[in-house]
C-alpha atoms as a PDB file:
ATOM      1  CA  UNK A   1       1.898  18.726   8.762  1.00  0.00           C
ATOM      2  CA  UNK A   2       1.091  22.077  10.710  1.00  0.00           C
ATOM      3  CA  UNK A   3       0.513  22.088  14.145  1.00  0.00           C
ATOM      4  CA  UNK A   4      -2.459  23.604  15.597  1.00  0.00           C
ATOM      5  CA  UNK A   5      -2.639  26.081  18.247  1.00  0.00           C
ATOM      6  CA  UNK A   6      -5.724  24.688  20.382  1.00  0.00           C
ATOM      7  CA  UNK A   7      -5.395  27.463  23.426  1.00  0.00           C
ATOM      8  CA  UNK A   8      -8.569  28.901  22.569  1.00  0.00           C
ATOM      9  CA  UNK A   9     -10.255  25.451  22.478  1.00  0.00           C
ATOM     10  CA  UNK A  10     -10.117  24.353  26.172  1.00  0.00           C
ATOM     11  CA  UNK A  11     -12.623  21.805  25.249  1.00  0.00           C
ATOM     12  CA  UNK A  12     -12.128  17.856  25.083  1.00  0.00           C
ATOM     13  CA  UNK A  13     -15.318  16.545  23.679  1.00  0.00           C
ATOM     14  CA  UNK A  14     -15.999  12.720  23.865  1.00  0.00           C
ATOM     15  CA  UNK A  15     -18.254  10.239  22.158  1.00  0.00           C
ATOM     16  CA  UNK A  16     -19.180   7.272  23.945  1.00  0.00           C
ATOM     17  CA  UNK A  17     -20.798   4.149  23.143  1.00  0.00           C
ATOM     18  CA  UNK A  18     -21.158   2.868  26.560  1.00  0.00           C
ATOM     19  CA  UNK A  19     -21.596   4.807  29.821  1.00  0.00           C
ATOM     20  CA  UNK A  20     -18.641   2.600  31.438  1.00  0.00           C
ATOM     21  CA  UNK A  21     -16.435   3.676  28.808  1.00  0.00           C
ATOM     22  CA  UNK A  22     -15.424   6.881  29.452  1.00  0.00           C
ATOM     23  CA  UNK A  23     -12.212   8.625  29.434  1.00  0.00           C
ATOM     24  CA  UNK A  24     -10.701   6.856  32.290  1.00  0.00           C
ATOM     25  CA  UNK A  25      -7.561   7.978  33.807  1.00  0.00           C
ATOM     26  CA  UNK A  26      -6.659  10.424  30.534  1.00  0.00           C
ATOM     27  CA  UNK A  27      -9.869  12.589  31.934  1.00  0.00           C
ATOM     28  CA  UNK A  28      -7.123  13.877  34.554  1.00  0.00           C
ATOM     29  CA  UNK A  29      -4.821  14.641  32.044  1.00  0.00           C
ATOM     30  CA  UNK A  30      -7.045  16.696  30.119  1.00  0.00           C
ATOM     31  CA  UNK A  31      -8.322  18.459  33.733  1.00  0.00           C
ATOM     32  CA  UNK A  32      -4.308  18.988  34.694  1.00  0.00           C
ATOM     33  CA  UNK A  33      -4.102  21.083  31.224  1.00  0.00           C
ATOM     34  CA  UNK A  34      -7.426  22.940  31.850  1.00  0.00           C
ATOM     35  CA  UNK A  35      -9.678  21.364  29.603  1.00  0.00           C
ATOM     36  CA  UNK A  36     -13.562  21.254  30.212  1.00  0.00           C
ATOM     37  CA  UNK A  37     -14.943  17.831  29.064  1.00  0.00           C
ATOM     38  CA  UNK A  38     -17.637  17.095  27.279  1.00  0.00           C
ATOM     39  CA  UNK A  39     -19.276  14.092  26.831  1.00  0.00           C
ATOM     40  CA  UNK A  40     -21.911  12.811  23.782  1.00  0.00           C
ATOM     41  CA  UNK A  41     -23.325   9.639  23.722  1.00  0.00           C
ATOM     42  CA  UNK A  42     -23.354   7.721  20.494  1.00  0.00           C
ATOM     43  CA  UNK A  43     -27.386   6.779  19.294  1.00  0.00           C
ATOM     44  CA  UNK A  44     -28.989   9.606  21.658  1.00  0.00           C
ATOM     45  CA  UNK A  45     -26.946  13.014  21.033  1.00  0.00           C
ATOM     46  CA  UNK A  46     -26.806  15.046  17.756  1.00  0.00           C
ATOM     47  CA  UNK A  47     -23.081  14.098  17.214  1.00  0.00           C
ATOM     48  CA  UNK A  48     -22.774  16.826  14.458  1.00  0.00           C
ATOM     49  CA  UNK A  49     -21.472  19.396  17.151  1.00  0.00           C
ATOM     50  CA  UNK A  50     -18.617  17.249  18.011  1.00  0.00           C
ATOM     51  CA  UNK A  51     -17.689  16.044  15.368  1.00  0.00           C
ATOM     52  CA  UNK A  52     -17.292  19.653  13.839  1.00  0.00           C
ATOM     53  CA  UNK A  53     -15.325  20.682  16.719  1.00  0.00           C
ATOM     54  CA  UNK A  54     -11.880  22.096  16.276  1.00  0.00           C
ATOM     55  CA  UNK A  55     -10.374  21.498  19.162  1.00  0.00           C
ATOM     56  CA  UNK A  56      -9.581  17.939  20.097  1.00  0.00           C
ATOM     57  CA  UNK A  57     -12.110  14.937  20.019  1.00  0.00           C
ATOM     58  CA  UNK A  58     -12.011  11.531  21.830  1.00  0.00           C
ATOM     59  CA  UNK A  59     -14.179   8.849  19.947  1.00  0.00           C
ATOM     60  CA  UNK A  60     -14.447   6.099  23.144  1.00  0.00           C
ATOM     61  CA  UNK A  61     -15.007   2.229  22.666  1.00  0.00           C
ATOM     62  CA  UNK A  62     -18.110   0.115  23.029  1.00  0.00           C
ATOM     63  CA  UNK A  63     -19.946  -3.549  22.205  1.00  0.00           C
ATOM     64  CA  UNK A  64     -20.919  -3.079  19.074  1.00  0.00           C
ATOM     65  CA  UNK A  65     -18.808  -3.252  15.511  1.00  0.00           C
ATOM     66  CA  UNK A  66     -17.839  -0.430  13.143  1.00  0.00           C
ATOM     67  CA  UNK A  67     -19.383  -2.753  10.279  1.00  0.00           C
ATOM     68  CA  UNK A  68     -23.098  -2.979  11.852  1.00  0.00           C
ATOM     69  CA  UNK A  69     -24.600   0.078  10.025  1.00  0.00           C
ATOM     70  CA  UNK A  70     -27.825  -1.737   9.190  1.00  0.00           C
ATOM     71  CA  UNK A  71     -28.321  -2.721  13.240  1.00  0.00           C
ATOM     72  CA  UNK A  72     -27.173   0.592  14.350  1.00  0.00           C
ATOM     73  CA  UNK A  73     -27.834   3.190  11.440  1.00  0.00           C
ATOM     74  CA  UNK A  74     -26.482   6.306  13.581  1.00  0.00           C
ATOM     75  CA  UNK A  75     -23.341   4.347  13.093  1.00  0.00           C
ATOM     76  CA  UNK A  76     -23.493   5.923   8.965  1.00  0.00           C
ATOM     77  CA  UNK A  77     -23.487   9.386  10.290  1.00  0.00           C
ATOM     78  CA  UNK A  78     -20.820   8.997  12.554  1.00  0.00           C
ATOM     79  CA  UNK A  79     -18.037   7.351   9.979  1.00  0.00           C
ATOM     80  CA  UNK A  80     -19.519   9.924   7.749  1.00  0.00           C
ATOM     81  CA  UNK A  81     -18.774  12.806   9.915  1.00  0.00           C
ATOM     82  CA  UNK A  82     -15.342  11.454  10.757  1.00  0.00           C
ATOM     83  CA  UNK A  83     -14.444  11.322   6.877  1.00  0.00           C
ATOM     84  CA  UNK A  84     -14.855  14.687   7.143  1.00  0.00           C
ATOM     85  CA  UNK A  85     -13.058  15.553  10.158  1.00  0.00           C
ATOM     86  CA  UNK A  86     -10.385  13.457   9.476  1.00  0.00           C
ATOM     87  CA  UNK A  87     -10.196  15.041   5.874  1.00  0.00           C
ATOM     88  CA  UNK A  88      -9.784  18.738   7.790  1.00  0.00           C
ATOM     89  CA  UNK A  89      -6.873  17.086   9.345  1.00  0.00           C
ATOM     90  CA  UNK A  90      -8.642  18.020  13.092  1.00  0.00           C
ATOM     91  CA  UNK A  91      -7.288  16.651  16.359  1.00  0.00           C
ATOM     92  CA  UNK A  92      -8.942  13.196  16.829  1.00  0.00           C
ATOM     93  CA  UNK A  93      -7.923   9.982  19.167  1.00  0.00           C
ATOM     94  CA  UNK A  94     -10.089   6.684  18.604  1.00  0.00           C
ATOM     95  CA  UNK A  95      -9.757   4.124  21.452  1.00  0.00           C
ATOM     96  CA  UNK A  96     -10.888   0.834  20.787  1.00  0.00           C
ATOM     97  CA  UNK A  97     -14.448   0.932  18.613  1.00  0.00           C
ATOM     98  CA  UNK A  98     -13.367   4.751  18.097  1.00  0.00           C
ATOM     99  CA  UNK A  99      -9.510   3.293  16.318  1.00  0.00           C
ATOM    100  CA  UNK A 100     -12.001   0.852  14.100  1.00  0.00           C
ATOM    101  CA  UNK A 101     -13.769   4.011  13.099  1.00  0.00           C
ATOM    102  CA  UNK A 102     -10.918   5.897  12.513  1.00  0.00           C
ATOM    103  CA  UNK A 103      -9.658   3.285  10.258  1.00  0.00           C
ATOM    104  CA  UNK A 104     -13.070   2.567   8.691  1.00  0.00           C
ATOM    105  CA  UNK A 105     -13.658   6.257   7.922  1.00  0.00           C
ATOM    106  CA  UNK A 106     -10.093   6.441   6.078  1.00  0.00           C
ATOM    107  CA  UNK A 107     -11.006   3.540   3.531  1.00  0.00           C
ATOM    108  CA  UNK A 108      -9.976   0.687   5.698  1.00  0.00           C
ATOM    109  CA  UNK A 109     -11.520  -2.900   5.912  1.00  0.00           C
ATOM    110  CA  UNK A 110     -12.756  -3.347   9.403  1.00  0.00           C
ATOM    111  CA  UNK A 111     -13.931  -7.165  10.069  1.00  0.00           C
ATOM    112  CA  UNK A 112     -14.903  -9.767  13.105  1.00  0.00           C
ATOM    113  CA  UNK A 113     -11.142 -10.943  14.435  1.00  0.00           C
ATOM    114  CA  UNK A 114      -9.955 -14.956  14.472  1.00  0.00           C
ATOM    115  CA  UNK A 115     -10.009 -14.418  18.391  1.00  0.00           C
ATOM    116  CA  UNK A 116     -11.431 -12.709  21.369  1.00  0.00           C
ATOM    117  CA  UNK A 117      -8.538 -10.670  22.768  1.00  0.00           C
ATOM    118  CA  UNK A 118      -9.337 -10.056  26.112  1.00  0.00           C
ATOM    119  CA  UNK A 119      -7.021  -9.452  28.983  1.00  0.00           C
ATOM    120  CA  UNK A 120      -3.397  -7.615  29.419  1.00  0.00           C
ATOM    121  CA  UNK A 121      -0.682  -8.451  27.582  1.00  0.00           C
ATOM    122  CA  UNK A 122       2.360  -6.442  26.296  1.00  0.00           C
ATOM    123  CA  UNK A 123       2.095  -4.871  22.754  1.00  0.00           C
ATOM    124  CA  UNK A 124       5.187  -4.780  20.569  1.00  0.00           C
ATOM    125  CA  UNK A 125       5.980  -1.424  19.330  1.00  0.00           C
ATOM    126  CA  UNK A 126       7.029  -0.708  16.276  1.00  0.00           C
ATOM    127  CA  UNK A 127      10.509   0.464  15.347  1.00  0.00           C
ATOM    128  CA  UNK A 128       9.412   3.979  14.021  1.00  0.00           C
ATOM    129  CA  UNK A 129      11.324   7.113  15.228  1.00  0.00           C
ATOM    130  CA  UNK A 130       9.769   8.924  18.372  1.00  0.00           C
ATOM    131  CA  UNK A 131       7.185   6.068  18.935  1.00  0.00           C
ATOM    132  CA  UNK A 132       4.761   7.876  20.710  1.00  0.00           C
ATOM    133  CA  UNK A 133       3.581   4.760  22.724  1.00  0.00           C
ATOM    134  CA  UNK A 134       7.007   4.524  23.819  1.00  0.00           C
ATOM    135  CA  UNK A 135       6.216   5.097  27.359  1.00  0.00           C
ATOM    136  CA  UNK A 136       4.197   1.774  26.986  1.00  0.00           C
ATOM    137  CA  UNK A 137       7.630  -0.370  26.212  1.00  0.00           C
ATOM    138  CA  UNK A 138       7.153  -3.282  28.502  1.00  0.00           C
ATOM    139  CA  UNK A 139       4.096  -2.511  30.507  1.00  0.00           C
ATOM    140  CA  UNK A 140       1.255  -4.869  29.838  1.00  0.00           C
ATOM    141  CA  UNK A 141      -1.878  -2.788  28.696  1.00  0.00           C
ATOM    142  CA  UNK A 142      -5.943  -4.104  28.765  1.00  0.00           C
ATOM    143  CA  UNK A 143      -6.737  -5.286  25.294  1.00  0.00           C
ATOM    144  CA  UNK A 144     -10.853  -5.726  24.547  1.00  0.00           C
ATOM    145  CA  UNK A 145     -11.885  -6.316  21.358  1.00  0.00           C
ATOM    146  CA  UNK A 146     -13.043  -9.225  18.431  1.00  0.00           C
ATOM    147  CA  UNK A 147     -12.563  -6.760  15.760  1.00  0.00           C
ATOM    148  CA  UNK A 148      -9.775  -6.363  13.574  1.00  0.00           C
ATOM    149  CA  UNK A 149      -8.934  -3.358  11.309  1.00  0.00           C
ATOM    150  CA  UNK A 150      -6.625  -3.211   8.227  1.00  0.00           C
ATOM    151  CA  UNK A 151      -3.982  -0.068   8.633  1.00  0.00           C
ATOM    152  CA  UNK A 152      -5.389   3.181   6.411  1.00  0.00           C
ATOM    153  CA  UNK A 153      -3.407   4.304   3.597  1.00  0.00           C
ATOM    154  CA  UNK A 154      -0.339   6.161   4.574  1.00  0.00           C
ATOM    155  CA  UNK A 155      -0.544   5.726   8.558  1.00  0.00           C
ATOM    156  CA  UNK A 156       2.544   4.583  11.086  1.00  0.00           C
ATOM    157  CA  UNK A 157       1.851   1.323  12.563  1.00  0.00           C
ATOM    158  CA  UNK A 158       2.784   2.322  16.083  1.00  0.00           C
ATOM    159  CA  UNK A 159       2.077  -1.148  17.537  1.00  0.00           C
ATOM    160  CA  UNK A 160       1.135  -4.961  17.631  1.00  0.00           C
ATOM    161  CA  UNK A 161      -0.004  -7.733  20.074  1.00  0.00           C
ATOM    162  CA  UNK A 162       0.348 -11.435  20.357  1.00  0.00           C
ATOM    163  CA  UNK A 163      -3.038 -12.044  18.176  1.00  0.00           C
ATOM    164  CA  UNK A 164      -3.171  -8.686  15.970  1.00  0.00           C
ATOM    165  CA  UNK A 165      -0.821  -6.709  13.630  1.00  0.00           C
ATOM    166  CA  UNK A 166      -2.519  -3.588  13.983  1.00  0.00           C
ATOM    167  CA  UNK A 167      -2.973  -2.103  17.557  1.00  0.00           C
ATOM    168  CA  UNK A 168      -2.460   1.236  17.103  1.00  0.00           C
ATOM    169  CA  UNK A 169      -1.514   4.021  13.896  1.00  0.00           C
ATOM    170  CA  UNK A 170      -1.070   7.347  13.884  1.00  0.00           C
ATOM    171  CA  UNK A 171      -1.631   9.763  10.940  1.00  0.00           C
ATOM    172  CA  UNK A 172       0.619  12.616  11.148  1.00  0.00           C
ATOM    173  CA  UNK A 173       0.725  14.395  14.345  1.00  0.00           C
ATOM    174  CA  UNK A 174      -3.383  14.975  15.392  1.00  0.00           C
ATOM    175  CA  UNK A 175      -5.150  11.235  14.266  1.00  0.00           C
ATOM    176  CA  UNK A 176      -4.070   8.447  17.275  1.00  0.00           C
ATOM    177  CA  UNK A 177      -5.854   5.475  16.487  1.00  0.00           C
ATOM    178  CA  UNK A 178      -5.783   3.057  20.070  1.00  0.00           C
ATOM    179  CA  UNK A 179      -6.939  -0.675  19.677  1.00  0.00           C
ATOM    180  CA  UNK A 180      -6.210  -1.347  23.549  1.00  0.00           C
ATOM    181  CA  UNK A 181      -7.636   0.453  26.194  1.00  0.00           C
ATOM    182  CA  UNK A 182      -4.803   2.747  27.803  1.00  0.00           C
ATOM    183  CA  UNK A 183      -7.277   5.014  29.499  1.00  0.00           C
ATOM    184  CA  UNK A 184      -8.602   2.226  32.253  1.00  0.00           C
ATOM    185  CA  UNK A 185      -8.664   3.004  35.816  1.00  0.00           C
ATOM    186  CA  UNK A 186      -7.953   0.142  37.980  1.00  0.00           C
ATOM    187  CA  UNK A 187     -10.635   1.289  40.432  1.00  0.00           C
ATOM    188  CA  UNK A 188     -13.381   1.304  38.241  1.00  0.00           C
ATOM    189  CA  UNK A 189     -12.699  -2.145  36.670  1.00  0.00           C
ATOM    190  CA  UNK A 190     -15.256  -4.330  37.573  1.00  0.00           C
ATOM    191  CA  UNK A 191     -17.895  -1.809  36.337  1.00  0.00           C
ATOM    192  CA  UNK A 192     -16.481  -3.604  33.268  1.00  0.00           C
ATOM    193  CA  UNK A 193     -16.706  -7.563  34.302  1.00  0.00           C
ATOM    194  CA  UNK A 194     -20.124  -6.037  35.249  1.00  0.00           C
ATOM    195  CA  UNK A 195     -21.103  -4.600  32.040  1.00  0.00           C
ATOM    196  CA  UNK A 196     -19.539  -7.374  29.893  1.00  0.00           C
ATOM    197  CA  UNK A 197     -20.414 -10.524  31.434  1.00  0.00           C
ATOM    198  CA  UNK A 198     -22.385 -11.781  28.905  1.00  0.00           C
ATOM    199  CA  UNK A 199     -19.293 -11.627  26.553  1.00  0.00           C
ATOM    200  CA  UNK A 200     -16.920 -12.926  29.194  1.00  0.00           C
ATOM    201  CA  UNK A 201     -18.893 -15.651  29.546  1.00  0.00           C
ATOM    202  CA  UNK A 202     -19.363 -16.808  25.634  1.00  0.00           C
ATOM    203  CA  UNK A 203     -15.724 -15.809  25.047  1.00  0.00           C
ATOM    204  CA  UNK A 204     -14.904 -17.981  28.144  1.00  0.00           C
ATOM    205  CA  UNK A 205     -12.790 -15.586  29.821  1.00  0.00           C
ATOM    206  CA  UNK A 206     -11.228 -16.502  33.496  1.00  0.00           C
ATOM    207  CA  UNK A 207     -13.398 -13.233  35.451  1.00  0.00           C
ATOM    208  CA  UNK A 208     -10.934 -14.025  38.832  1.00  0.00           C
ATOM    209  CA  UNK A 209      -7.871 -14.441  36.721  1.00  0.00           C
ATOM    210  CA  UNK A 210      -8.717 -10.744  35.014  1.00  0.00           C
ATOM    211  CA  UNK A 211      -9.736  -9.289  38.308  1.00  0.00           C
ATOM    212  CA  UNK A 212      -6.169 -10.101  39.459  1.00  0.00           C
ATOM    213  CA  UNK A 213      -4.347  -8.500  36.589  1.00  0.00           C
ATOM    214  CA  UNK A 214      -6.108  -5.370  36.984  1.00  0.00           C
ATOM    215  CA  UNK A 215      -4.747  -5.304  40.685  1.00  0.00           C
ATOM    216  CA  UNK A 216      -1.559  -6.388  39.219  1.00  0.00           C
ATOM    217  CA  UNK A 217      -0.948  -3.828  36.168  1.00  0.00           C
ATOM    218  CA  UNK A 218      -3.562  -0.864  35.836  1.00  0.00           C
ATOM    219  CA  UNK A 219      -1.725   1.224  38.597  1.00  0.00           C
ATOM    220  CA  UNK A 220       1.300   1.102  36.020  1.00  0.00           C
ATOM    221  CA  UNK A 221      -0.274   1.039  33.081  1.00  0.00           C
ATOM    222  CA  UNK A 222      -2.211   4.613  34.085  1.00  0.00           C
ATOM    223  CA  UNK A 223       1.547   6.062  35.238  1.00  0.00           C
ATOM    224  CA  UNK A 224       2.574   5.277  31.810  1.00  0.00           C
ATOM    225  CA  UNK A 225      -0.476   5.991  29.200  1.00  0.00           C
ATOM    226  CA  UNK A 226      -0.581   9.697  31.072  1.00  0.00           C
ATOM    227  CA  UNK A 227       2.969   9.943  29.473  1.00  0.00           C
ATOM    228  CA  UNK A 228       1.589   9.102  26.443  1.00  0.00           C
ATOM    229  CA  UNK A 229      -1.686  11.393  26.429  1.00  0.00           C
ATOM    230  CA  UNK A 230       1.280  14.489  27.080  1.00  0.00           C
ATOM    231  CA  UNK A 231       3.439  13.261  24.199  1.00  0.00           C
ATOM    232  CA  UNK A 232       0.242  13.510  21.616  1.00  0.00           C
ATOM    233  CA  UNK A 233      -0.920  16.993  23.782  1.00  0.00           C
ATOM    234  CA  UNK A 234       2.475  17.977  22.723  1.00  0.00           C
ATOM    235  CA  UNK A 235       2.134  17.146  19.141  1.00  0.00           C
ATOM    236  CA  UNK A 236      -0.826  19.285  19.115  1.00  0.00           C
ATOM    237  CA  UNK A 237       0.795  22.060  20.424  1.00  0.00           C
ATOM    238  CA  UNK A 238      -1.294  22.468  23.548  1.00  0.00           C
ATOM    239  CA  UNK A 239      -0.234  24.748  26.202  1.00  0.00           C
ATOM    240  CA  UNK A 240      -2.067  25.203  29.519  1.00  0.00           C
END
């Protein structure tokens, strides 16, 4: 797989779903290596330009399911779009919704999961040479989802949970497909028991007892996903 030289493209864009979703801590990351950002939202923006984009792209997470194209038809044009980009082999890192497009966009069955897995919890890393999550070995990350995604043809499982076999994949060095959320910023966490109550209520979800893990884990787990961020940079051959 050739590496691509992206010093001309100092330019992260990002699709989001929801306006709490957002880059998160890896937004520093991407500032430290003098990268603009530039953020679409999913349903309002033409996401055409950024989807066509060489440089890297960061497809965010969200409520709703990769599978509801008839309730949310921009959804078609998205996956469609991806197929492309992910067919041109361009830099591209799904978190969450964005993994379950990923996967959905390279053939794979995406579908409503057995549970609700939210909270933090350790993933179990698969034994693949130069695990790029490696830097997550032992640190418990946030996990948000009730989707499940069968692994695409030919990609690395790169991780598991408790509940789910697939957490993350990669496909060759520029597709990173993220389940969990890595990119969380303890600071900014109840914007999310905010903007999800209604699910943390039907899903019946302790809000105190996930309040407290934030305070407990997110300062760690922020130290440790910025290694990960610079060990995919690095795969892309990124230079500041």
């Amino acid at each position: 797989m050739t590496q691509l030289n992206l010093t001309s493209m100092k330019t992260v864009y990002a699709i989001q779903h929801l306006a709490f979703e957002d880059l998160g801590s890896f937004e520093d990351i991407f500032y430290q290596h003098g990268f603009r950002v530039r953020y679409f939202d999913a349903g309002v923006d033409d996401l055409q330009p950024a989807l066509q984009h060489p440089g890297l792209v960061v497809i965010l997470g969200g409520p709703i399911s990769a599978y509801e194209r008839d309730r949310f038809p921009f959804l078609g044009l998205e996956i469609d779009l991806l197929k492309q980009r992910l067919a041109d082999n361009l830099p591209t890192l799904g978190i969450c919704l964005g993994a379950q497009l990923i996967a959905k966009a390279l053939g794979a069955d995406i579908y409503p999961g057995h549970i609700k897995e939210i909270g933090w919890s350790q993933l179990k890393l698969s034994a693949v040479t130069d695990n790029i999550l490696a830097p997550l070995e032992n640190i418990k990350v946030l996990h948000w989802h009730g989707d499940a995604f069968d692994l695409p043809e030919n990609a690395q499982l790169l991780a598991s949970s408790e509940h789910y076999p697939h957490q993350a994949f990669q496909l060759g060095q520029n597709i990173l497909a993220l389940q969990f959320h890595a990119e969380v910023v303890g600071q900014d966490f109840e914007k999310w028991l905010i903007g999800h109550i209604v699910e943390l209520d039907q899903a019946k979800i302790d809000i105190q007892a996930l309040r407290e893990d934030n305070q407990k884990y997110a300062a760690q787990l922020e130290q440790s996903s910025h290694m990960v961020i610079e060990r995919y940079l690095a795969q892309l051959n990124i230079t500041h």
